[in-house]
PDB file of N, CA and C in Angstrom:
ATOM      1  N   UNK A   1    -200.780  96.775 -25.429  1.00  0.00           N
ATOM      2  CA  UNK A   1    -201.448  96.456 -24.194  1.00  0.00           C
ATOM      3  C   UNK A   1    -201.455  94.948 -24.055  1.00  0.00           C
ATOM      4  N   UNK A   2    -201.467  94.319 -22.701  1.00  0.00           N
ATOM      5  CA  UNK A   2    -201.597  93.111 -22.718  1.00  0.00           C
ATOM      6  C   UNK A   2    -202.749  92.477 -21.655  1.00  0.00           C
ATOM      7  N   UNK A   3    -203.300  91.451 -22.286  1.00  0.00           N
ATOM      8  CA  UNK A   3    -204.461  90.955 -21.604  1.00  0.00           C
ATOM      9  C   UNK A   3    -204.663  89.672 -21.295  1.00  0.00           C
ATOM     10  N   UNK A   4    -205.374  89.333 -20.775  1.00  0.00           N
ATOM     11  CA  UNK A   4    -205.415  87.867 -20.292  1.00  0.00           C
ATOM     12  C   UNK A   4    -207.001  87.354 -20.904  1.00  0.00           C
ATOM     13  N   UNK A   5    -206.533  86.111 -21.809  1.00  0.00           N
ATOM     14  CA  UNK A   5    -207.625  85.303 -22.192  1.00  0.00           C
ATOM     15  C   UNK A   5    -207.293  83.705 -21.125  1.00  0.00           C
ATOM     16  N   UNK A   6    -208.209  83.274 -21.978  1.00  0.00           N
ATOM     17  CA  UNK A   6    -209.036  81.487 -21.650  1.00  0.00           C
ATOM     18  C   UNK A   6    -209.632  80.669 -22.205  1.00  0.00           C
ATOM     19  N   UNK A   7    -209.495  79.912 -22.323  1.00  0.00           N
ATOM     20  CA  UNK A   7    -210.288  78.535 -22.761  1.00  0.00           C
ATOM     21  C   UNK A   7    -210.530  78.024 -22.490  1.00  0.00           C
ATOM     22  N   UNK A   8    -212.585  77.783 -22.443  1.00  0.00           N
ATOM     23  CA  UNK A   8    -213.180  76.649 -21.567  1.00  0.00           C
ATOM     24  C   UNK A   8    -213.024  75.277 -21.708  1.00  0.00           C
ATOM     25  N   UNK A   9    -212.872  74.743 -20.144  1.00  0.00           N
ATOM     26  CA  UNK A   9    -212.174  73.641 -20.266  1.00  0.00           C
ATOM     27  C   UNK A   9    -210.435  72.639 -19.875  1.00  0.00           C
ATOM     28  N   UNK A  10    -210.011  74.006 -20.027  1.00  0.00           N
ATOM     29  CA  UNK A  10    -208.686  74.069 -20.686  1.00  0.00           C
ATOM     30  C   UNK A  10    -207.665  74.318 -19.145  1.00  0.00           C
ATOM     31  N   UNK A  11    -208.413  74.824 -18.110  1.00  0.00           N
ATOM     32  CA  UNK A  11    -207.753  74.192 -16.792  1.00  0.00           C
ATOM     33  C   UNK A  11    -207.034  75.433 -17.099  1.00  0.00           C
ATOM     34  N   UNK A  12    -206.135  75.490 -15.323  1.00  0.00           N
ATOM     35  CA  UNK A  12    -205.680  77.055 -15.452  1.00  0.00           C
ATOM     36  C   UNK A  12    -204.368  77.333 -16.114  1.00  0.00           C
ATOM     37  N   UNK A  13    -204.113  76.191 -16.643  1.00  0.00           N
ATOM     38  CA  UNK A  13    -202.869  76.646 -17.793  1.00  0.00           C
ATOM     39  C   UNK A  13    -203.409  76.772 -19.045  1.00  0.00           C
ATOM     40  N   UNK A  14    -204.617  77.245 -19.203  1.00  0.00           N
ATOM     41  CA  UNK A  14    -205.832  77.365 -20.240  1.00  0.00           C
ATOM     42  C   UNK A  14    -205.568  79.287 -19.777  1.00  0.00           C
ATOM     43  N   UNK A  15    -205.004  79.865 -19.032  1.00  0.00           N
ATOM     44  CA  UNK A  15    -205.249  81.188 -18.769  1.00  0.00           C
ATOM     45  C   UNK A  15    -203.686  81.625 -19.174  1.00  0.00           C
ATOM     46  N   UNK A  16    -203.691  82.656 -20.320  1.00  0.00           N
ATOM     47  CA  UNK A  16    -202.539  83.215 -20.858  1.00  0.00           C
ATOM     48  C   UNK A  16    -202.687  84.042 -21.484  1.00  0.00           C
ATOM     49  N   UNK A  17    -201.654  85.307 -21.548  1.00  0.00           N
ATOM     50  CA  UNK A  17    -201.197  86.677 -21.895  1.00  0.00           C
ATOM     51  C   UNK A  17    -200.917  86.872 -23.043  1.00  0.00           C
ATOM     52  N   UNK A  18    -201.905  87.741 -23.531  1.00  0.00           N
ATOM     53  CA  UNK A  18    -202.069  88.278 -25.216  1.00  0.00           C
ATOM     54  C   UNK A  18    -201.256  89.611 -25.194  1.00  0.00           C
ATOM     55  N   UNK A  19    -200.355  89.899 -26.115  1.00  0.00           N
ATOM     56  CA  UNK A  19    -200.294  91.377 -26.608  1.00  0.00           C
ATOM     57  C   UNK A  19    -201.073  92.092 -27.273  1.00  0.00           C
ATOM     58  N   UNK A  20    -201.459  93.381 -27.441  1.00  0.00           N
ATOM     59  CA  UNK A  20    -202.552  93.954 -28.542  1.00  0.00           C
ATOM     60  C   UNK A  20    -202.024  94.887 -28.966  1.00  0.00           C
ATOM     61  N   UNK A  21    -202.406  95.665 -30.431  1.00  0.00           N
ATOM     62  CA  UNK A  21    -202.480  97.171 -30.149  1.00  0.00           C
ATOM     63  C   UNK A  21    -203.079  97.557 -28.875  1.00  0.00           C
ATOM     64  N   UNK A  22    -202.738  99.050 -28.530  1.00  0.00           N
ATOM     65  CA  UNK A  22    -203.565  99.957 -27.957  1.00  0.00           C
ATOM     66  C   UNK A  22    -204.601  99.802 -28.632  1.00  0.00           C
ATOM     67  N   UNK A  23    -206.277  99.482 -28.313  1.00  0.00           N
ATOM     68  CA  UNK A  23    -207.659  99.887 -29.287  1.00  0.00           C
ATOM     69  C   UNK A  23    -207.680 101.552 -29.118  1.00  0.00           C
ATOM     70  N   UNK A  24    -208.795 101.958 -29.931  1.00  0.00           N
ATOM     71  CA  UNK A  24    -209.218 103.207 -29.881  1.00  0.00           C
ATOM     72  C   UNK A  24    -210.654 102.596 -30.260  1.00  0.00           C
ATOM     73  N   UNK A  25    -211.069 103.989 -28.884  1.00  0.00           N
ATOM     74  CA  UNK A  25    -212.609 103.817 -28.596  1.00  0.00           C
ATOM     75  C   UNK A  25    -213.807 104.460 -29.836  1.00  0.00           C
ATOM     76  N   UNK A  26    -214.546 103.658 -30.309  1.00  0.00           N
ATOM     77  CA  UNK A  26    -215.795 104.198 -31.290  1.00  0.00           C
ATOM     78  C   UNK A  26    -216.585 104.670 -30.673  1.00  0.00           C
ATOM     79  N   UNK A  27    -217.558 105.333 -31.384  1.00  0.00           N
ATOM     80  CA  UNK A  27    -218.884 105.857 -30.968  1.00  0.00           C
ATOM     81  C   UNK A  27    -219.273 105.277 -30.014  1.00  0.00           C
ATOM     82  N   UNK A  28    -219.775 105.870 -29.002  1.00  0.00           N
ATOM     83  CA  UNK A  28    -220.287 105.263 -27.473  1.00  0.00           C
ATOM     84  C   UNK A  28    -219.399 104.740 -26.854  1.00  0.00           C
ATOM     85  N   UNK A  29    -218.426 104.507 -27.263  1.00  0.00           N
ATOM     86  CA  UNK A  29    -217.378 103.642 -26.339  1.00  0.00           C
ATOM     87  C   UNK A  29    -216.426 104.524 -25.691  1.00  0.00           C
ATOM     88  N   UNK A  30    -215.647 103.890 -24.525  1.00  0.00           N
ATOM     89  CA  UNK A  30    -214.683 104.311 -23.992  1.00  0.00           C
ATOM     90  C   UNK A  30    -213.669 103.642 -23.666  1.00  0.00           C
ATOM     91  N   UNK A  31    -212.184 103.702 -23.739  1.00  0.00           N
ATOM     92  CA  UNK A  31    -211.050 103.072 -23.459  1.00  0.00           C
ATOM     93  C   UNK A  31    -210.626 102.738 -21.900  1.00  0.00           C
ATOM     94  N   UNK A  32    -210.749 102.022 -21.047  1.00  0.00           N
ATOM     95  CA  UNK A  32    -210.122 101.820 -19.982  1.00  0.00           C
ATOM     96  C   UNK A  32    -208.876 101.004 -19.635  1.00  0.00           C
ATOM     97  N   UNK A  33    -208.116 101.564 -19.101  1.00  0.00           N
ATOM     98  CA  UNK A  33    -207.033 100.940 -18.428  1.00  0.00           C
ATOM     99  C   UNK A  33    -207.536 100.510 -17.267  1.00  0.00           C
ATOM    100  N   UNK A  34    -207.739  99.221 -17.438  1.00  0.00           N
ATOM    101  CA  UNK A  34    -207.851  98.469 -15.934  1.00  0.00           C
ATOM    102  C   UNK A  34    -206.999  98.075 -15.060  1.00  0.00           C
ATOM    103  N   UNK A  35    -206.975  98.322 -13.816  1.00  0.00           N
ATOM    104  CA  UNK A  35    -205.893  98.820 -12.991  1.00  0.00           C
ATOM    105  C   UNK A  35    -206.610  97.783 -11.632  1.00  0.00           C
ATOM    106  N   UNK A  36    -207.434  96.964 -11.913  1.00  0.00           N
ATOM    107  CA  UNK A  36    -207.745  95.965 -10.845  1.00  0.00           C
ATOM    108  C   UNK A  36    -208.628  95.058 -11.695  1.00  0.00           C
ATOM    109  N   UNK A  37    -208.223  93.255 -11.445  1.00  0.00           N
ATOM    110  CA  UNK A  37    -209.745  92.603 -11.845  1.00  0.00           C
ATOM    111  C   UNK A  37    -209.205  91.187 -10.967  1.00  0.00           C
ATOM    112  N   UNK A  38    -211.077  90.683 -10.926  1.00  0.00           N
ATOM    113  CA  UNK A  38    -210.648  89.925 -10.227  1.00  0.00           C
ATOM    114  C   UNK A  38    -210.853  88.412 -10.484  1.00  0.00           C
ATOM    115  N   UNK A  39    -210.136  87.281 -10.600  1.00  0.00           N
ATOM    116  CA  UNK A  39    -210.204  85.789 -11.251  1.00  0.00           C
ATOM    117  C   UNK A  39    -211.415  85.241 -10.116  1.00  0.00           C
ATOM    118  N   UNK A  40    -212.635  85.432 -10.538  1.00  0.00           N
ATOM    119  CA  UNK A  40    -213.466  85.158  -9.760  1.00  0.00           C
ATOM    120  C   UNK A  40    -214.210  83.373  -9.858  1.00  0.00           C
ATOM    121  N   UNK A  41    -215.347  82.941  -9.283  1.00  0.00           N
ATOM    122  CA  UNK A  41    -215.446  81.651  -9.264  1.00  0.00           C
ATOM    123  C   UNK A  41    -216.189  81.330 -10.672  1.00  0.00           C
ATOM    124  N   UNK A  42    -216.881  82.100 -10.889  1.00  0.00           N
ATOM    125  CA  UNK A  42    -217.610  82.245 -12.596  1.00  0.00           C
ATOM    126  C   UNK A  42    -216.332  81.718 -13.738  1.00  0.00           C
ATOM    127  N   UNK A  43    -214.788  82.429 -13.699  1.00  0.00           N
ATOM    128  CA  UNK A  43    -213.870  82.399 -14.112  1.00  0.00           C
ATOM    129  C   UNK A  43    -213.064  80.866 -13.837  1.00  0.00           C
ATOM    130  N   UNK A  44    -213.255  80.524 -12.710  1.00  0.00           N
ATOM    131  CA  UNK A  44    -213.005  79.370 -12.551  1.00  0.00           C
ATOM    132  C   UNK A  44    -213.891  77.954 -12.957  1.00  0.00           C
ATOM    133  N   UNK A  45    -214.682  78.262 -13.211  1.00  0.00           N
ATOM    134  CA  UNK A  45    -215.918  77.189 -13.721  1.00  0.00           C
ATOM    135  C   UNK A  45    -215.940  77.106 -15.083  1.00  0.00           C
ATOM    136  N   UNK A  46    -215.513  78.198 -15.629  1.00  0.00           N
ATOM    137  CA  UNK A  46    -215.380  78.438 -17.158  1.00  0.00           C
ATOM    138  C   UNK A  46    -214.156  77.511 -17.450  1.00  0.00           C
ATOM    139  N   UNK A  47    -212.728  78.027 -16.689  1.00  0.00           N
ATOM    140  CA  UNK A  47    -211.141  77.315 -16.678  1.00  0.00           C
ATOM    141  C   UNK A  47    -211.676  75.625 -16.537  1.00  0.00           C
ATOM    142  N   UNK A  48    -212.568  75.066 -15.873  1.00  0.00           N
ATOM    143  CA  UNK A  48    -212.393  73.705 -15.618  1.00  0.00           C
ATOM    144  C   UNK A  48    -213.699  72.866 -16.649  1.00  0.00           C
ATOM    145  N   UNK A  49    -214.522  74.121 -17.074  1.00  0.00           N
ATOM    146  CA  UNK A  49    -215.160  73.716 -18.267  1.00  0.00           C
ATOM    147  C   UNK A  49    -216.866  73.585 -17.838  1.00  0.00           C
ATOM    148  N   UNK A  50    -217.169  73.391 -16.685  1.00  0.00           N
ATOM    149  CA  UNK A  50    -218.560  73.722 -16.003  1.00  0.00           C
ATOM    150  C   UNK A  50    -219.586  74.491 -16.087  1.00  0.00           C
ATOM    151  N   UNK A  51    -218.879  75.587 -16.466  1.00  0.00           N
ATOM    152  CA  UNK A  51    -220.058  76.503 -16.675  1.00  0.00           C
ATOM    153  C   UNK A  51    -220.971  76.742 -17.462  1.00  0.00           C
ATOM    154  N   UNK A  52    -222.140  77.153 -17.164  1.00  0.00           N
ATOM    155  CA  UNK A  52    -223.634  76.449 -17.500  1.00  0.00           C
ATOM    156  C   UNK A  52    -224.023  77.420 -18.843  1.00  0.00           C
ATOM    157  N   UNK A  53    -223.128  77.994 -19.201  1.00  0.00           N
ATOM    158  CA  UNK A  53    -223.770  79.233 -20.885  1.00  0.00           C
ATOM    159  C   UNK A  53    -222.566  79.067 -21.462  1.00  0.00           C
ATOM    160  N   UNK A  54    -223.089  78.651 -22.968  1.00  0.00           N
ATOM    161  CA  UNK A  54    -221.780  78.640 -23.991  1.00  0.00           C
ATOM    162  C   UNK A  54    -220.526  80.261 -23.647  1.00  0.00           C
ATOM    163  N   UNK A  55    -219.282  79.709 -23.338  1.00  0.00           N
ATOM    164  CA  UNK A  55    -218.500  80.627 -23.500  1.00  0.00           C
ATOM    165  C   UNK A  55    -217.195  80.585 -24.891  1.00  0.00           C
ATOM    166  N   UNK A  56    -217.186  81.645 -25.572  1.00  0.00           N
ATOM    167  CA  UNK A  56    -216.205  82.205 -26.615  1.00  0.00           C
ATOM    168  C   UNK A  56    -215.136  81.664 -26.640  1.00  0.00           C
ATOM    169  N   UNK A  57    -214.493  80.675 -26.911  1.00  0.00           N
ATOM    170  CA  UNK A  57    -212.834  80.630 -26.891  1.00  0.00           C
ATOM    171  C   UNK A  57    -212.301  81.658 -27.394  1.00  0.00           C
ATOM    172  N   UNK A  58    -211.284  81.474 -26.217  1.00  0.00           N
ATOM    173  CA  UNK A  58    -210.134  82.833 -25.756  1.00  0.00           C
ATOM    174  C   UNK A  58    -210.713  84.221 -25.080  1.00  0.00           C
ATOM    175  N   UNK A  59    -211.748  83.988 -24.487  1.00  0.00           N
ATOM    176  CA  UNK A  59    -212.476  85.160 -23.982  1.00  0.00           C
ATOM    177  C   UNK A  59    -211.416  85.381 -22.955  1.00  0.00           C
ATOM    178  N   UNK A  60    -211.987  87.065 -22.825  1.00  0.00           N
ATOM    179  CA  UNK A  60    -211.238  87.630 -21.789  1.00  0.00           C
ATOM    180  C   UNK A  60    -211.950  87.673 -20.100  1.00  0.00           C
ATOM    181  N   UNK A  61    -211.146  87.110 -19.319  1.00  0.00           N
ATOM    182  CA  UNK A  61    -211.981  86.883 -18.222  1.00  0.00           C
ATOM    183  C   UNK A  61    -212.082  88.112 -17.252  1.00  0.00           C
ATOM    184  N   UNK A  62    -213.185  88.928 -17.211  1.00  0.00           N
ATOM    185  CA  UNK A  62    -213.738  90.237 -16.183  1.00  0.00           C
ATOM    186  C   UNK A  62    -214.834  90.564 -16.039  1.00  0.00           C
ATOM    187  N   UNK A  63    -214.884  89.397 -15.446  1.00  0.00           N
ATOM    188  CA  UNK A  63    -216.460  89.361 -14.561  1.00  0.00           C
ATOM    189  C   UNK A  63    -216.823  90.700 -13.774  1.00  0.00           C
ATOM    190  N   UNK A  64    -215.690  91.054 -12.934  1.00  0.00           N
ATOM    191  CA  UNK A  64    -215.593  92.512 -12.310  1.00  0.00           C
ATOM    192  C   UNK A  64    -214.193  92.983 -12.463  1.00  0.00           C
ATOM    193  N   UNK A  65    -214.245  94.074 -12.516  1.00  0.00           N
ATOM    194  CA  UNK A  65    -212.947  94.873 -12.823  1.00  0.00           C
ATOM    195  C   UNK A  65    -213.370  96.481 -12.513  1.00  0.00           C
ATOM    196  N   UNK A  66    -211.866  97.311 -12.622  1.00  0.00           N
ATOM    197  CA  UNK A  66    -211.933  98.389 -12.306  1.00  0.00           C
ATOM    198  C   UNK A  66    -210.867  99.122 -12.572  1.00  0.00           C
ATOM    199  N   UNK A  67    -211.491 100.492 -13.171  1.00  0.00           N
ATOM    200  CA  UNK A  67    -210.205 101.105 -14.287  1.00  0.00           C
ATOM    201  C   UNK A  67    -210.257 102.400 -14.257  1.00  0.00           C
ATOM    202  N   UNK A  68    -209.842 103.297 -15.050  1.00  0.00           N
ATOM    203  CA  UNK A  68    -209.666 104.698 -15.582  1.00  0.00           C
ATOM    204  C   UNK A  68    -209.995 104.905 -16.755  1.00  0.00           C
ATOM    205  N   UNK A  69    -210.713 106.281 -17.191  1.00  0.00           N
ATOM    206  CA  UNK A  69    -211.126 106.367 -18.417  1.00  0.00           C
ATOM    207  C   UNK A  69    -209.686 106.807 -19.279  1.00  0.00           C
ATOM    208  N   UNK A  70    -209.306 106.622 -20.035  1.00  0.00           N
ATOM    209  CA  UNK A  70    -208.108 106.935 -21.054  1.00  0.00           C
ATOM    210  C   UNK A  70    -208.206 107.339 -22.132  1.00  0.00           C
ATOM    211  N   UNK A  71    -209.275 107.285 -22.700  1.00  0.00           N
ATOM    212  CA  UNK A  71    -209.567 107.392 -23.958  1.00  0.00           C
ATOM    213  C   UNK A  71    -211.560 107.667 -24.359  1.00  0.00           C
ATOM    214  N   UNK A  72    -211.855 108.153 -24.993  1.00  0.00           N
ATOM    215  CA  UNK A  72    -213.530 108.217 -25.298  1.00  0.00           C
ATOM    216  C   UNK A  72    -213.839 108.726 -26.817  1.00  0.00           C
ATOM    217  N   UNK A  73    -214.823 107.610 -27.421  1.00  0.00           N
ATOM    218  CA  UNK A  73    -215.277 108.069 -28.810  1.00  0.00           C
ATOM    219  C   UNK A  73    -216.402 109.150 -28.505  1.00  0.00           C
ATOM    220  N   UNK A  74    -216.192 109.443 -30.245  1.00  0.00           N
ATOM    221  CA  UNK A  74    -217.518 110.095 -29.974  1.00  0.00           C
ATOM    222  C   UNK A  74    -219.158 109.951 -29.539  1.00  0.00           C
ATOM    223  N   UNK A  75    -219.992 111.204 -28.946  1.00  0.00           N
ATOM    224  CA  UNK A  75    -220.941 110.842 -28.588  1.00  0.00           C
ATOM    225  C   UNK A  75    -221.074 110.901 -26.914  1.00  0.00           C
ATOM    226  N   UNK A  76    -220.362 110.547 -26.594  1.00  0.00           N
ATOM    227  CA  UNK A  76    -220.345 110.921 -24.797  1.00  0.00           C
ATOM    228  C   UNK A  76    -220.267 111.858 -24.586  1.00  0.00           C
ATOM    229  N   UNK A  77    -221.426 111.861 -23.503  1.00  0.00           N
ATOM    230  CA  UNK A  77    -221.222 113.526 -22.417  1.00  0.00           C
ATOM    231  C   UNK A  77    -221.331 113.072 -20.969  1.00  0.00           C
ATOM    232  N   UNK A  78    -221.503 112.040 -20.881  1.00  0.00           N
ATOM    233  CA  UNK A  78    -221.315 111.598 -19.783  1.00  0.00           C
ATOM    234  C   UNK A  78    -219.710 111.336 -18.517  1.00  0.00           C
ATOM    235  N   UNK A  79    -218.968 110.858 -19.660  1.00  0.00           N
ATOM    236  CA  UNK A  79    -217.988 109.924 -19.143  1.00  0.00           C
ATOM    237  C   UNK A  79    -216.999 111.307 -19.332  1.00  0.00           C
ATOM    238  N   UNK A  80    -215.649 111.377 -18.974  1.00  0.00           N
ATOM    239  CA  UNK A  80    -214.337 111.832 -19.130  1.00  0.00           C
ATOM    240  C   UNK A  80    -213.206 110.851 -18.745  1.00  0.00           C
ATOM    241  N   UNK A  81    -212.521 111.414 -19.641  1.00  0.00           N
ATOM    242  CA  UNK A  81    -211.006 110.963 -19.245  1.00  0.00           C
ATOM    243  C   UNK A  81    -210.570 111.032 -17.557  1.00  0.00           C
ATOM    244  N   UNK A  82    -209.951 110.322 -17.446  1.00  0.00           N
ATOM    245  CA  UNK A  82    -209.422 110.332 -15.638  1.00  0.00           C
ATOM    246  C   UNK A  82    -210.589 109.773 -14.611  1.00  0.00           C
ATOM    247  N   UNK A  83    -212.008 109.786 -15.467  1.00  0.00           N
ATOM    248  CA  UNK A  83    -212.905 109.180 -14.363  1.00  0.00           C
ATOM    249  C   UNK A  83    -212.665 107.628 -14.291  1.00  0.00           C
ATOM    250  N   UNK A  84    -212.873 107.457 -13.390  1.00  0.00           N
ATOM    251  CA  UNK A  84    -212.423 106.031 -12.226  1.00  0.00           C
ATOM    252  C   UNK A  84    -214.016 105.187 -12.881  1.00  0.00           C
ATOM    253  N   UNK A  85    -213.999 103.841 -12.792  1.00  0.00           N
ATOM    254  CA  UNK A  85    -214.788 103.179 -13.131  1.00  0.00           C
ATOM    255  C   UNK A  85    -214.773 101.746 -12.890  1.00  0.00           C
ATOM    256  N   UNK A  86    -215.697 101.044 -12.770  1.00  0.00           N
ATOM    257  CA  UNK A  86    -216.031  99.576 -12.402  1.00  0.00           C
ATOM    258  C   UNK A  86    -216.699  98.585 -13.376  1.00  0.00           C
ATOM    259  N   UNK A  87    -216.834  97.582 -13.376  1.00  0.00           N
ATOM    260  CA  UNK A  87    -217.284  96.455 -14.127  1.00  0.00           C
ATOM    261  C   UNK A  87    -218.009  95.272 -13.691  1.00  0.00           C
ATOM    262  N   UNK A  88    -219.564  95.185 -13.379  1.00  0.00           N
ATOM    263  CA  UNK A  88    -219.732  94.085 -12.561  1.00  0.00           C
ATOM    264  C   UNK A  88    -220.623  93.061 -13.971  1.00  0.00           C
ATOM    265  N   UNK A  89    -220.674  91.884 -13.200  1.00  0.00           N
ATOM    266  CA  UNK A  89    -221.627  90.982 -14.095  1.00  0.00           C
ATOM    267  C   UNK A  89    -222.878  91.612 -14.021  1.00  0.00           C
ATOM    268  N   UNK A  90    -223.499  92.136 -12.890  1.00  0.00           N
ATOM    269  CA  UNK A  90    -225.205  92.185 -13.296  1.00  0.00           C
ATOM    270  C   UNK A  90    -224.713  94.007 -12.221  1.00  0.00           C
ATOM    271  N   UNK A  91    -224.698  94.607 -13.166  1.00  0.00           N
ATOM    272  CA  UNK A  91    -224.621  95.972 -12.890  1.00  0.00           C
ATOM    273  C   UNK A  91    -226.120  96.810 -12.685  1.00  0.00           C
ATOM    274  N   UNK A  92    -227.191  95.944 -13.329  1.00  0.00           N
ATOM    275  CA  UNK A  92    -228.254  96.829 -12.907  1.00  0.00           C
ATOM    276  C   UNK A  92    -229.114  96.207 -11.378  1.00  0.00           C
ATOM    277  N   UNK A  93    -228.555  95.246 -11.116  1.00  0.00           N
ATOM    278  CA  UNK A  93    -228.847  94.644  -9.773  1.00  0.00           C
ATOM    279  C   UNK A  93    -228.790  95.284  -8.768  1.00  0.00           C
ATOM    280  N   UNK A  94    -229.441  95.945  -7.887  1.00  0.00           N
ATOM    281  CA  UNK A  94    -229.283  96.475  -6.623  1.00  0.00           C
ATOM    282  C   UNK A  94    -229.665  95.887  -5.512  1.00  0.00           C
ATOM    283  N   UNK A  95    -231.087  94.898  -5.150  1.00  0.00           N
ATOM    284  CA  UNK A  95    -231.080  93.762  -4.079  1.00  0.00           C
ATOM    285  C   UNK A  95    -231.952  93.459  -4.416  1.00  0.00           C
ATOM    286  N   UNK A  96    -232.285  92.377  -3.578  1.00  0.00           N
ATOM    287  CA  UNK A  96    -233.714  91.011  -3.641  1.00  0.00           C
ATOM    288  C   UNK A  96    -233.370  90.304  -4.577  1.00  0.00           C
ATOM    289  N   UNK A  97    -234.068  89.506  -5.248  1.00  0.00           N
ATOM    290  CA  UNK A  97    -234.372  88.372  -5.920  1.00  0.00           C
ATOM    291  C   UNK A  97    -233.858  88.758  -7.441  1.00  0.00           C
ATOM    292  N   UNK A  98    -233.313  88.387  -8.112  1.00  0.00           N
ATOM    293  CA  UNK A  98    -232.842  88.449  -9.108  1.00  0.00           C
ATOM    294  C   UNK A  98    -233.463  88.125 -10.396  1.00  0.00           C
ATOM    295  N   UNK A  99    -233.935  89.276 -11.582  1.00  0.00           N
ATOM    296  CA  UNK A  99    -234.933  88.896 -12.801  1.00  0.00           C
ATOM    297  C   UNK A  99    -233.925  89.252 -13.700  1.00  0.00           C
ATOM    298  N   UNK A 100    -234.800  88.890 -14.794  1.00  0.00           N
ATOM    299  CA  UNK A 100    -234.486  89.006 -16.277  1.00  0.00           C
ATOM    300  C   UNK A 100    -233.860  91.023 -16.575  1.00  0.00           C
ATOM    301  N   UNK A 101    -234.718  91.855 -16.149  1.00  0.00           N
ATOM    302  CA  UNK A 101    -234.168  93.244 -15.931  1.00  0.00           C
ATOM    303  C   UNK A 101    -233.122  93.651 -14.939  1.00  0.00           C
ATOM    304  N   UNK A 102    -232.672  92.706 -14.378  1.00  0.00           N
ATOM    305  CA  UNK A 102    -232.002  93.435 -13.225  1.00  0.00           C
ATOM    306  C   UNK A 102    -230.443  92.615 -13.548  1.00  0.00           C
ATOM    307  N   UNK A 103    -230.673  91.695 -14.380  1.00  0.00           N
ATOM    308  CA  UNK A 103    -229.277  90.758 -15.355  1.00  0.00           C
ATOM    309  C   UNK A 103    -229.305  91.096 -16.276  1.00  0.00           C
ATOM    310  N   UNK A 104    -230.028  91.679 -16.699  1.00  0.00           N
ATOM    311  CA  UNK A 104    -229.482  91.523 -18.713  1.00  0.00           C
ATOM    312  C   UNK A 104    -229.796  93.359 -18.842  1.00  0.00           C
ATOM    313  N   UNK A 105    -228.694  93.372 -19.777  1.00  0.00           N
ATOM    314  CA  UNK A 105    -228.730  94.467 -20.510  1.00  0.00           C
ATOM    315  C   UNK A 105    -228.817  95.054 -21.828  1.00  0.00           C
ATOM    316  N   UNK A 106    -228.898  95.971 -22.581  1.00  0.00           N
ATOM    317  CA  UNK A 106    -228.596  96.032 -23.762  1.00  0.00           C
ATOM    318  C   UNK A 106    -227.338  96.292 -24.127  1.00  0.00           C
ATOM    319  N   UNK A 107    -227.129  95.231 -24.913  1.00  0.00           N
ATOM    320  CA  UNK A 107    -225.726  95.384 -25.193  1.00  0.00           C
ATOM    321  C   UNK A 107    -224.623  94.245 -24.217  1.00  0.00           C
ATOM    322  N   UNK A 108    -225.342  93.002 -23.761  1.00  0.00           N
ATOM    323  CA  UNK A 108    -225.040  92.209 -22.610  1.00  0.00           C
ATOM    324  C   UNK A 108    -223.532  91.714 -23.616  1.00  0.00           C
ATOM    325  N   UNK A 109    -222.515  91.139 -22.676  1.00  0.00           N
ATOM    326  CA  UNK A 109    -221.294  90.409 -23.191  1.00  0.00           C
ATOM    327  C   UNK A 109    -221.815  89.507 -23.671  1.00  0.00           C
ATOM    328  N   UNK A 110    -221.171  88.981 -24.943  1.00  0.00           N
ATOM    329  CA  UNK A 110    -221.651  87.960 -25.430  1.00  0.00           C
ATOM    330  C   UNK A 110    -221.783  86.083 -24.970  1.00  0.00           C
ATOM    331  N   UNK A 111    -221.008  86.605 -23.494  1.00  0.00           N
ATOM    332  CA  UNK A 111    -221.035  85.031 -23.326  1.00  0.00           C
ATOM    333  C   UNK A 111    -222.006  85.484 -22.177  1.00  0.00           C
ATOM    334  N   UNK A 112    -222.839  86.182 -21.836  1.00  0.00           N
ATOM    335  CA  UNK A 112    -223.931  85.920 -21.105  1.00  0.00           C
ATOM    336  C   UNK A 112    -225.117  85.917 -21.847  1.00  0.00           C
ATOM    337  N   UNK A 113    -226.132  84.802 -21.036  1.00  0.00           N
ATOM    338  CA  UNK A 113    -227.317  84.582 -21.521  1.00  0.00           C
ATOM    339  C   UNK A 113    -228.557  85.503 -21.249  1.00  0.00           C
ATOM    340  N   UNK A 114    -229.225  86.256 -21.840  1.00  0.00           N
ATOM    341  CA  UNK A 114    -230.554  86.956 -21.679  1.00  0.00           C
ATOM    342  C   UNK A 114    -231.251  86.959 -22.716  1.00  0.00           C
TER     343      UNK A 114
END
């Protein structure tokens, strides 16, 4: 599989294409093939080095994205294979004013702050 990392700072020739294994999904997890994402302005602030929370060198940039399930560890009863799926930064957000519960999650990416 191939993916796209970054390095803050590092300007947009700081953005380049990794090969991987295929992963396989663990407990709770699930495999997606992402089939849309988008180089958003968060992504761009990171590329020119601005952005305001320590970020990971070589992180992978998907702020939002959107995929297919392909794969699932054990433990799910929720999810299946072939279901369609999305990726936002603050996924438990639905409107108004923005708190500490409605950004952070358990289990938040590691380059966000909560």
């Amino acid at each position: 599989m191939r993916s796209y990392h970054l390095d803050s700072g590092a300007g947009i020739d700081g953005l380049a294409i990794r090969w991987h294994d295929d992963p396989v999904p663990g407990p709770g997890q699930v495999l997606v093939a992402v089939r849309a994402v988008s180089l958003s302005y968060r992504e761009l602030m990171v590329l020119r080095g601005d952005y305001v929370l320590p970020v990971k060198p070589d992180v992978v940039p998907v702020s939002d994205g959107s995929g297919e399930i392909v794969a699932i560890g054990s433990g799910l009863r929720t999810a299946r294979v072939g279901d369609r799926v999305t990726a936002t930064l603050f996924p438990n957000w639905q409107d108004g004013p923005r708190s500490a519960p409605s950004t952070c999650r358990s289990g938040a990416a590691p380059w966000t702050a909560c």
